[in-house]
C-alpha atoms as a PDB file:
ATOM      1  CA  UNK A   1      21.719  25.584  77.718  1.00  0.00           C
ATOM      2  CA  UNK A   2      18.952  27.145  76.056  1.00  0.00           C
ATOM      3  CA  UNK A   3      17.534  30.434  78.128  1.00  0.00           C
ATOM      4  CA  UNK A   4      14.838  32.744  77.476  1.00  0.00           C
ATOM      5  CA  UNK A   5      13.701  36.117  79.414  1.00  0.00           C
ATOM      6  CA  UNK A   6      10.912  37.345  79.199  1.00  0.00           C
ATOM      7  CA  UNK A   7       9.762  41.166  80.575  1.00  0.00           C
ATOM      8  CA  UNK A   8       7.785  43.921  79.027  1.00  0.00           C
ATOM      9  CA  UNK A   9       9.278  46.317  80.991  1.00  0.00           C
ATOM     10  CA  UNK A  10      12.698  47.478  78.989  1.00  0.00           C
ATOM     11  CA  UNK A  11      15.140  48.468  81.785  1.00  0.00           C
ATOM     12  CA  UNK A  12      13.848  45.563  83.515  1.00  0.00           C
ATOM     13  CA  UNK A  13      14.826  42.782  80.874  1.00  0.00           C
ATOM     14  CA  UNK A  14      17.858  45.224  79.954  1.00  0.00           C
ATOM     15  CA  UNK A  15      18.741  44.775  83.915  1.00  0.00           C
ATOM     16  CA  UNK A  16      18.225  40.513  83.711  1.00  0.00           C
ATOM     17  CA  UNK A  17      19.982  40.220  80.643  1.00  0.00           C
ATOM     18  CA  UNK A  18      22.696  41.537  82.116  1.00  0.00           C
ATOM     19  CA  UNK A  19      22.790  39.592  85.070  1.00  0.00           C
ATOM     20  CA  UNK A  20      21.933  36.184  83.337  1.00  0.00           C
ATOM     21  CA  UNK A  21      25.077  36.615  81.476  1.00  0.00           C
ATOM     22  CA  UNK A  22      26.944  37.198  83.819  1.00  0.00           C
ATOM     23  CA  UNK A  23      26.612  34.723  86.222  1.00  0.00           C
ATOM     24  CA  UNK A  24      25.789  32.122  83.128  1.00  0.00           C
ATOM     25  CA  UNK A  25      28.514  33.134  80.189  1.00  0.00           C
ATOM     26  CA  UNK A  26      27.879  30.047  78.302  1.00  0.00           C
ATOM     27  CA  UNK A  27      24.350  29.893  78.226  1.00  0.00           C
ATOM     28  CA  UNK A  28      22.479  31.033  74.996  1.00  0.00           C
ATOM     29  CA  UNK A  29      20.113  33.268  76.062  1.00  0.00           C
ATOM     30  CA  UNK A  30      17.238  34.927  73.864  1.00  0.00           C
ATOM     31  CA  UNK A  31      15.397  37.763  75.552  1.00  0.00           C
ATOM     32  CA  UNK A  32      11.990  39.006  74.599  1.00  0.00           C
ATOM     33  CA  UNK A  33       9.305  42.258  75.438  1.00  0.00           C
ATOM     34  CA  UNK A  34       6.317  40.374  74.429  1.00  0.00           C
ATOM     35  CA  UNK A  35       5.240  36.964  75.451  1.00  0.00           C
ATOM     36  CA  UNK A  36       3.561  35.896  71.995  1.00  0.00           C
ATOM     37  CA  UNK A  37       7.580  36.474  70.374  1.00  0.00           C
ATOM     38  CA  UNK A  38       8.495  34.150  73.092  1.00  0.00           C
ATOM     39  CA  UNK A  39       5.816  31.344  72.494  1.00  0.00           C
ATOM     40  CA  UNK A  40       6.707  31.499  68.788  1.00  0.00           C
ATOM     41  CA  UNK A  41      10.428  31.458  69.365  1.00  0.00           C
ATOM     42  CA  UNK A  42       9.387  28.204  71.769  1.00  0.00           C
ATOM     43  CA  UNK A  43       7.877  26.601  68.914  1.00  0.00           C
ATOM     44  CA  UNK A  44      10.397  26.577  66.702  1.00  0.00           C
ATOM     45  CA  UNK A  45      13.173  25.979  69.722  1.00  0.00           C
ATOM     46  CA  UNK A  46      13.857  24.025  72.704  1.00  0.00           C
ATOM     47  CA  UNK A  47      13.783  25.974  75.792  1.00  0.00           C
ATOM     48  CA  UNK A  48      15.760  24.948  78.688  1.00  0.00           C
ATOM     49  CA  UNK A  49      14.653  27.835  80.876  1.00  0.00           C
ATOM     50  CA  UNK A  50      12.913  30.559  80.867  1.00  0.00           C
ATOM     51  CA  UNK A  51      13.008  34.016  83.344  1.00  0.00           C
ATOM     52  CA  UNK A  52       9.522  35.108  83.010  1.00  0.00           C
ATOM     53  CA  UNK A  53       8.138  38.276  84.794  1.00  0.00           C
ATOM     54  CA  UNK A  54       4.110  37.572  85.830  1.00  0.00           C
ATOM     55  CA  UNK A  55       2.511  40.725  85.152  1.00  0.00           C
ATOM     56  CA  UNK A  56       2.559  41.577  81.398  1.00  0.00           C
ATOM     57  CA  UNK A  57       0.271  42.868  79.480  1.00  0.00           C
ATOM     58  CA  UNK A  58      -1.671  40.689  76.789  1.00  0.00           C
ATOM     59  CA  UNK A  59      -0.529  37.705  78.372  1.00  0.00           C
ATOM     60  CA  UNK A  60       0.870  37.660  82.279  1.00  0.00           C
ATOM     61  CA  UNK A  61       3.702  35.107  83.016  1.00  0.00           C
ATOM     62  CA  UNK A  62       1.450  32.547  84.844  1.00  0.00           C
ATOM     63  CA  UNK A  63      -0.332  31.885  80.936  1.00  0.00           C
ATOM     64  CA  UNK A  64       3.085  32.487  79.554  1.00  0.00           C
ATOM     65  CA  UNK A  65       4.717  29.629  81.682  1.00  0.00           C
ATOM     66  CA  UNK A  66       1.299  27.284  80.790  1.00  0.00           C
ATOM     67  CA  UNK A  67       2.132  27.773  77.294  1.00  0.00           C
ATOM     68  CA  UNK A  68       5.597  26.747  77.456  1.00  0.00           C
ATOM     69  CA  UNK A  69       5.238  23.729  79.035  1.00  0.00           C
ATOM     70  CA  UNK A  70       2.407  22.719  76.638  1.00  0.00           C
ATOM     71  CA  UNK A  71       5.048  23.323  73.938  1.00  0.00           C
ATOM     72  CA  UNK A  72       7.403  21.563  76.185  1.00  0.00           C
ATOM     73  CA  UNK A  73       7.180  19.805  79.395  1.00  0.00           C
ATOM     74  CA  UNK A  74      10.691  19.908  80.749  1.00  0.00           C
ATOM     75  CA  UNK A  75      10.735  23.928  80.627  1.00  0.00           C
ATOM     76  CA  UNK A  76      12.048  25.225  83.407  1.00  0.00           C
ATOM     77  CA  UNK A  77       9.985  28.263  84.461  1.00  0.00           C
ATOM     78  CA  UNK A  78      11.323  30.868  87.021  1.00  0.00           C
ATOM     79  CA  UNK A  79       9.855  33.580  87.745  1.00  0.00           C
ATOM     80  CA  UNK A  80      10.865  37.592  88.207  1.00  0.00           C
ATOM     81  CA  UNK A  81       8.176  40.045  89.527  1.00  0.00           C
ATOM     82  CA  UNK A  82       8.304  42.849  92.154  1.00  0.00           C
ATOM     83  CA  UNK A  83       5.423  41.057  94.445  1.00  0.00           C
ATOM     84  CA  UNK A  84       4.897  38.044  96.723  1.00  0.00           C
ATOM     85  CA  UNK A  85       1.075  36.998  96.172  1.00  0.00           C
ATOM     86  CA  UNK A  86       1.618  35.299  93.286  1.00  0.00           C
ATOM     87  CA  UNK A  87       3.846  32.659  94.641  1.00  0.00           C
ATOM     88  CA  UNK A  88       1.305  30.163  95.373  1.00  0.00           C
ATOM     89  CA  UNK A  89      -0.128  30.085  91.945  1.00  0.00           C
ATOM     90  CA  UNK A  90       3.775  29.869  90.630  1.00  0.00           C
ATOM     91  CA  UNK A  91       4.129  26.991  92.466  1.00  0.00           C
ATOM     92  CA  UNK A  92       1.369  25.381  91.788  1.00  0.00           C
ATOM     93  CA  UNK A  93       2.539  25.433  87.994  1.00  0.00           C
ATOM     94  CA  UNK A  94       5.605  23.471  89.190  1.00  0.00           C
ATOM     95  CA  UNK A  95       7.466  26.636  88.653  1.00  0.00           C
ATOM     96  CA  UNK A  96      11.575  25.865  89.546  1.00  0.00           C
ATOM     97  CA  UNK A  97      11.931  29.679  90.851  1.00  0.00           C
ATOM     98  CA  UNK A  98      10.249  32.472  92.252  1.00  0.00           C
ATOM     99  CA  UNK A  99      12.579  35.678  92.569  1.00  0.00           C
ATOM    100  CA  UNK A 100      11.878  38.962  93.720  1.00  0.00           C
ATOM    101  CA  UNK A 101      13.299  41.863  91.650  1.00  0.00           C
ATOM    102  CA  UNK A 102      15.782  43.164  91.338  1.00  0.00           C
ATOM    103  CA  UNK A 103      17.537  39.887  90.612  1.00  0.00           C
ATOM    104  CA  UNK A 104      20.686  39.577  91.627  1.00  0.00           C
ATOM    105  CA  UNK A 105      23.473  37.356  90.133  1.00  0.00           C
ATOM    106  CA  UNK A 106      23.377  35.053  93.131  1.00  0.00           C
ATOM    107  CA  UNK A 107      19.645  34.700  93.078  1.00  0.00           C
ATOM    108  CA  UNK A 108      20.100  33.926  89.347  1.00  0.00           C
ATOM    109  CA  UNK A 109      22.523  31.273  90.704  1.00  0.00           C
ATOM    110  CA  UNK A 110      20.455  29.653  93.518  1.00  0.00           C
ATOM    111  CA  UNK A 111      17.785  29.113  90.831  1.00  0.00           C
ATOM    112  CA  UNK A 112      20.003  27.345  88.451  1.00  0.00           C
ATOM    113  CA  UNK A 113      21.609  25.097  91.271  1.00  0.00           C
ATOM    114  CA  UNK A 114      18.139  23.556  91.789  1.00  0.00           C
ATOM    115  CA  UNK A 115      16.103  23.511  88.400  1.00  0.00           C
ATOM    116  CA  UNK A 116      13.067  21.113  88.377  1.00  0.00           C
ATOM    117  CA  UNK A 117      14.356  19.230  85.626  1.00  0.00           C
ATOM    118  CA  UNK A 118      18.272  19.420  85.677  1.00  0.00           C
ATOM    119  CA  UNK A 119      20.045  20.435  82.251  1.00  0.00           C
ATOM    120  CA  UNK A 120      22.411  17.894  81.490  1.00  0.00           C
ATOM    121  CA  UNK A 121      25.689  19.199  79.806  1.00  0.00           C
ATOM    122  CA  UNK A 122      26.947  17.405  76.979  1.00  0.00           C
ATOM    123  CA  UNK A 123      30.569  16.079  77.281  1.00  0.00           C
ATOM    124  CA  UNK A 124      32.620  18.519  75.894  1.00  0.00           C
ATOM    125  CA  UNK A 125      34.611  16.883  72.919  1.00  0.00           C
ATOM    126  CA  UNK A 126      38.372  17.963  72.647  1.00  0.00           C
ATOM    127  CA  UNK A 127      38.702  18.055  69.280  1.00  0.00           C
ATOM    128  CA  UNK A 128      36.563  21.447  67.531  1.00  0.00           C
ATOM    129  CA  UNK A 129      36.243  21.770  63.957  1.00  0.00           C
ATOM    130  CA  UNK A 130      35.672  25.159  62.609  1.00  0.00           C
ATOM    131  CA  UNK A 131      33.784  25.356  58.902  1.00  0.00           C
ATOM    132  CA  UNK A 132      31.784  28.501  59.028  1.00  0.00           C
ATOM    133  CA  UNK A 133      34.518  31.437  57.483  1.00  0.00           C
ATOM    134  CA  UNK A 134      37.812  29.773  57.450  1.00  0.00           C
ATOM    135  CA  UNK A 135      38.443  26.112  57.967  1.00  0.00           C
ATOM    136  CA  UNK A 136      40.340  25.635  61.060  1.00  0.00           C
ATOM    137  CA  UNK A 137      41.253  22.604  64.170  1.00  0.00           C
ATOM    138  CA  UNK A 138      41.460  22.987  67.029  1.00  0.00           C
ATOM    139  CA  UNK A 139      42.982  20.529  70.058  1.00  0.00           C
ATOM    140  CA  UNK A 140      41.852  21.841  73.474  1.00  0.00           C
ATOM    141  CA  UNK A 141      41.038  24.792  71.787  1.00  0.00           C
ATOM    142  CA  UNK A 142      44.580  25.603  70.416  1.00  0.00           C
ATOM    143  CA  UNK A 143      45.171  25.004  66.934  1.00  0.00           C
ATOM    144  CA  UNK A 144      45.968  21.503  65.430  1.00  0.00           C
ATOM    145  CA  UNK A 145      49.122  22.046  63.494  1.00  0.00           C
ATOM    146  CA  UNK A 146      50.260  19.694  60.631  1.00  0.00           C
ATOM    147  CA  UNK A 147      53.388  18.933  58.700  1.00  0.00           C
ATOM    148  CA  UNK A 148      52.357  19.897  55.465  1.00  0.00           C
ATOM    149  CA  UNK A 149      49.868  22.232  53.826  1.00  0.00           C
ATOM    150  CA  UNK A 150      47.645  19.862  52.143  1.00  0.00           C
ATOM    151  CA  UNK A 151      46.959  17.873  54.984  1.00  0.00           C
ATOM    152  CA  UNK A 152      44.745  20.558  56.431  1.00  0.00           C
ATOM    153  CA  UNK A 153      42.774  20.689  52.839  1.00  0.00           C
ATOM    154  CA  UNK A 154      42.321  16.932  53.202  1.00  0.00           C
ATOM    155  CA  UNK A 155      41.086  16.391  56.243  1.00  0.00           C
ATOM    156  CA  UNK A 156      39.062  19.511  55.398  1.00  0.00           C
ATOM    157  CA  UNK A 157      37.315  17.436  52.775  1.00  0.00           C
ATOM    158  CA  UNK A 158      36.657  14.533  54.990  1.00  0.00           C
ATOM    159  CA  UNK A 159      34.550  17.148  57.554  1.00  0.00           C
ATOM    160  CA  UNK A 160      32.875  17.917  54.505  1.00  0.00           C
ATOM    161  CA  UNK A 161      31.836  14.591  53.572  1.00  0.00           C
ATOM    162  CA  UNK A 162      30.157  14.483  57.200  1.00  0.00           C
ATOM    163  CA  UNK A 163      31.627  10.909  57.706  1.00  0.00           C
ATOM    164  CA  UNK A 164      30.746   9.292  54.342  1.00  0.00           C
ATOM    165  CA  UNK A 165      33.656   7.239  52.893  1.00  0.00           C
ATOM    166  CA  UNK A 166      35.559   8.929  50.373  1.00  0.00           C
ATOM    167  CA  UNK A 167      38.012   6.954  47.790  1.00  0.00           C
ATOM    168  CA  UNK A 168      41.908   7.736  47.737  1.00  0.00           C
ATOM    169  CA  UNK A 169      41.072   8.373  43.633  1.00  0.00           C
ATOM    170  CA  UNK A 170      38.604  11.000  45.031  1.00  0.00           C
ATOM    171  CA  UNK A 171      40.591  12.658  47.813  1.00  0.00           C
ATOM    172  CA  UNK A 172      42.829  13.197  44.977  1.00  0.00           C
ATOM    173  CA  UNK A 173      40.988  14.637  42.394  1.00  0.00           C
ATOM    174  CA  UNK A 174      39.522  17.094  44.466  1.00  0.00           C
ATOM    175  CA  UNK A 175      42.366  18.442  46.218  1.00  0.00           C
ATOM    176  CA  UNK A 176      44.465  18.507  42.970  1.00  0.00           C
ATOM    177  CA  UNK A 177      42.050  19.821  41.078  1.00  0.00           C
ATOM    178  CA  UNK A 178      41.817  16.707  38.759  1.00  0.00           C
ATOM    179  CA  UNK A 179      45.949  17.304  38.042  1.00  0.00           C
ATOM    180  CA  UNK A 180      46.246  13.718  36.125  1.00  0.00           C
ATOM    181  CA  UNK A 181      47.093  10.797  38.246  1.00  0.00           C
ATOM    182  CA  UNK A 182      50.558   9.803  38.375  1.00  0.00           C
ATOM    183  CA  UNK A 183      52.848   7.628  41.058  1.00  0.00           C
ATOM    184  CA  UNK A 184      54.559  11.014  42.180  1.00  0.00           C
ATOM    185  CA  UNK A 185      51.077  12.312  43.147  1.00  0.00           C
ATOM    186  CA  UNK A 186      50.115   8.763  44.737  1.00  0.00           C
ATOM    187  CA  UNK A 187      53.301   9.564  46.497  1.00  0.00           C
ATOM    188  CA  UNK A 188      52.524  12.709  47.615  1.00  0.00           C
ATOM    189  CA  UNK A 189      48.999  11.327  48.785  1.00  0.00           C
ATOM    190  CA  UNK A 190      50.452   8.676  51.061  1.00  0.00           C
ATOM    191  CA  UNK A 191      52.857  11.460  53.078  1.00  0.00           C
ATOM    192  CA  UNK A 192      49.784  13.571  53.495  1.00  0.00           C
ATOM    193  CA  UNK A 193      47.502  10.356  55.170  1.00  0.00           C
ATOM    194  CA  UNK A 194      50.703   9.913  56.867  1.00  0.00           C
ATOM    195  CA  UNK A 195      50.803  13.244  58.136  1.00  0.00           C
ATOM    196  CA  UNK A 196      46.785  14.082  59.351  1.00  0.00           C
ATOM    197  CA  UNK A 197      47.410  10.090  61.170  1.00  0.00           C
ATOM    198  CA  UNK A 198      50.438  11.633  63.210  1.00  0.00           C
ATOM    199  CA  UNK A 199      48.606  14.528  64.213  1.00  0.00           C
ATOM    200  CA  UNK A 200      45.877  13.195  65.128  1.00  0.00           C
ATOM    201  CA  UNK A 201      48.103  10.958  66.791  1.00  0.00           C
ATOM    202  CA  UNK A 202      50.314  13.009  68.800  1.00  0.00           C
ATOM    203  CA  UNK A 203      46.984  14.702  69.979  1.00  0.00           C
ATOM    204  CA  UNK A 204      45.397  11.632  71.531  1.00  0.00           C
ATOM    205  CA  UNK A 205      42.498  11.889  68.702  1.00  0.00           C
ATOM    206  CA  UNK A 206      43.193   9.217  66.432  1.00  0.00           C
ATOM    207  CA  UNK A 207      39.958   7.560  66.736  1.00  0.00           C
ATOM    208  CA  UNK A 208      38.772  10.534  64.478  1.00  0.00           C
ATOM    209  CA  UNK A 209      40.210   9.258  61.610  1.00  0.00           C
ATOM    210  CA  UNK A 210      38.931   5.578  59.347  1.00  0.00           C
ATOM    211  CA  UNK A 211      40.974   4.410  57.630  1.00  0.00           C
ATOM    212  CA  UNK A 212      39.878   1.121  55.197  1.00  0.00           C
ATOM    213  CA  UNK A 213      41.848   0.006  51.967  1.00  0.00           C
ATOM    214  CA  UNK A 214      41.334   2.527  50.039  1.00  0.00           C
ATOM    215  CA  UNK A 215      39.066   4.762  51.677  1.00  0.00           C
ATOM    216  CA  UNK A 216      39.564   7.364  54.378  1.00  0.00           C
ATOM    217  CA  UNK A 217      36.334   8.560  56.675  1.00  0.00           C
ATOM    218  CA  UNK A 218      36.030  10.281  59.380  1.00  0.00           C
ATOM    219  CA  UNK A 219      34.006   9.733  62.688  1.00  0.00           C
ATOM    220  CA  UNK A 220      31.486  12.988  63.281  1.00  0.00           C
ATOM    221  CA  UNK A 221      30.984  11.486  66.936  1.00  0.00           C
ATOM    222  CA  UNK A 222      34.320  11.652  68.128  1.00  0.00           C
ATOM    223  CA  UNK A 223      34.771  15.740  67.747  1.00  0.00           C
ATOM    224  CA  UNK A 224      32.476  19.043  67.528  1.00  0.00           C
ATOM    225  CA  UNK A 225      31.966  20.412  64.531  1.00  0.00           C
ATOM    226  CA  UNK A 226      29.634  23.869  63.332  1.00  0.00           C
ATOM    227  CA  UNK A 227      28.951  22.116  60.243  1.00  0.00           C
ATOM    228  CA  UNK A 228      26.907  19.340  61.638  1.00  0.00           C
ATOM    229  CA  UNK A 229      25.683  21.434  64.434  1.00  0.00           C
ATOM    230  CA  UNK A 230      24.102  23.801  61.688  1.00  0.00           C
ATOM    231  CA  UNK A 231      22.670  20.412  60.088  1.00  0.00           C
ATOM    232  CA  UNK A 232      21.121  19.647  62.771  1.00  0.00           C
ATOM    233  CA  UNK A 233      19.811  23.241  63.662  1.00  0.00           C
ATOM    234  CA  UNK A 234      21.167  24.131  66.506  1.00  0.00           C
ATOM    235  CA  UNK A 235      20.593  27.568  67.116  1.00  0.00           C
ATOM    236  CA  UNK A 236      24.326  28.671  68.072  1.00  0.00           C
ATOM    237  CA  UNK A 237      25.461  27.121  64.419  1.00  0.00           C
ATOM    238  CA  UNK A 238      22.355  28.424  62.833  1.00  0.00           C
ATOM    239  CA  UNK A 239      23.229  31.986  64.158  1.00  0.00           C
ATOM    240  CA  UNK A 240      26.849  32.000  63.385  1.00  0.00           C
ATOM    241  CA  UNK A 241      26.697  30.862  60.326  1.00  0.00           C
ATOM    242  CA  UNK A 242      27.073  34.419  58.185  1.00  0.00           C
ATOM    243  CA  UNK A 243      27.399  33.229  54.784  1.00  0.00           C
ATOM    244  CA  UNK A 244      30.950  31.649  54.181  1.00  0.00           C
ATOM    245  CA  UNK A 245      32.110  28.047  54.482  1.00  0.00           C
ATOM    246  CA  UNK A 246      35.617  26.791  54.197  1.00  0.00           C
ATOM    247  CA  UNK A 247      36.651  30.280  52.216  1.00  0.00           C
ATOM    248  CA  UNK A 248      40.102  28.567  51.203  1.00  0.00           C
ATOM    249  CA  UNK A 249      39.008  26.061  49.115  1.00  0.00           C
ATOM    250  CA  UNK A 250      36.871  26.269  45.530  1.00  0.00           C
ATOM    251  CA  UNK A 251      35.568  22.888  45.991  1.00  0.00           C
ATOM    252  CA  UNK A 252      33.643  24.350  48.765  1.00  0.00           C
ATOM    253  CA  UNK A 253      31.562  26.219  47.218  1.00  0.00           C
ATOM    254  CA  UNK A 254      28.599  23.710  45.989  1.00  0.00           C
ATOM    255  CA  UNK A 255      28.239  23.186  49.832  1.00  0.00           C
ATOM    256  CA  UNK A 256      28.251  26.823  50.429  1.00  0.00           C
ATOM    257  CA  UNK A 257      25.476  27.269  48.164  1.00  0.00           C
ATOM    258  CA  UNK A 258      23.827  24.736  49.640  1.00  0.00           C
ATOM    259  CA  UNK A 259      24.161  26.060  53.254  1.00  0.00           C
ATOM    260  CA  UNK A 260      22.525  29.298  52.107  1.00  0.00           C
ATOM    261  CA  UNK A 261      19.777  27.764  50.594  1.00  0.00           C
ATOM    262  CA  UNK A 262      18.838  25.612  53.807  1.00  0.00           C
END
């Protein structure tokens, strides 16, 4: 979920922050001092909810909240301030909240528990894939472990190709660094396909994997991954995205490129 906080008062936002994130660890929150930062950051994000505080200078939260529903309608808008008078024209916005300061956690709560529009979760997929700075699996968050070596590389290149096919000629090439083809290597292929089935396998996740003659794919739906988060800028994958990509491998480094670029 996708939470702004908005406050031109310092210790005040300082004192919400704090509270937000700790009654709501997994939200993403984004605070802000002014309320034009906030309408810009709206513009270019969706906002699931925002704290605002009403009296502000420039701009008071009533406006504010206008604004963000303009930009868009499912916003929910609750807001902070030290007074009571403004609760009818709060209301009258459709606000989802109206808390007196200083918050508490459980107020913080309370307004969560019965948001306007309700924030749905997404299903949380068991399978995360880890691009950004070292590749890495994980099953239930605790690391996918394989047989061999090069079976991690491989199925590393199949996240890569975001679900297009890729030929076992291909796979090859890449991951052998264009050693020349030879039955020993074909070999060598076949344990490794063997090996990334198994695990995925033995971890209930085989649907991840497709598998036609001579071609290997995998399914992007079936597991998380920061790669196609960041694709499809998310603002989590956009953030932690510092620069490195699948550091292990040289044939990642055209995509890295690329990454830094976007």
């Amino acid at each position: 979920m996708n939470i702004i906080a908005v406050d031109d008062e310092h210790l005040a936002l300082a004192s919400l922050e704090y509270t937000i994130k700790d009654v709501l660890p997994d939200c993403f929150l984004t605070c802000f001092d002014t309320p034009g930062n906030a309408v810009s950051y709206a513009n270019e994000n969706r906002v699931d909810a925002a704290f605002l505080d009403i009296e502000m200078g420039g701009m008071n939260g009533l406006l504010l909240a206008k604004a963000l529903k303009d930009i868009y309608s499912k916003t929910n808008v609750i807001f902070t301030t030290g007074y009571t008078h403004y609760a009818i024209g709060a209301f009258a916005i459709n606000a989802s909240g109206y808390l007196l300061k200083p918050v508490t956690g459980k107020a913080v709560l309370e307004a969560m528990e019965n948001l306007r529009y309700p924030v749905k979760s997404p299903h949380k997929k068991r399978l995360r894939v880890q691009t950004f700075g070292n590749f890495e699996i994980f099953i239930d968050e605790k690391p996918l472990i394989f047989k061999r070596t090069k079976t991690k590389e491989l199925f590393a290149y199949l996240i890569m190709r975001r679900g297009s096919r890729c030929s076992n000629r291909e796979i090859v090439a890449v991951i052998w660094e264009d050693k020349p083809d030879s039955i020993a290597l074909q070999s060598q292929y076949r344990h490794l396909v063997q090996d990334l089935t198994n695990a995925l396998k033995s971890a209930n996740a085989g649907n991840v994997l497709i598998k036609q003659r001579g071609f290997l794919a995998v399914d992007p739906d079936t597991f998380s991954c920061d790669l196609y988060d960041f694709c499809a800028a998310e603002t989590n994958a956009v953030n932690n995205y510092m620069g490195e990509f699948m550091t292990q491998y040289s044939w990642a480094e055209l995509t890295n490129a690329y990454l830094e670029q976007m």
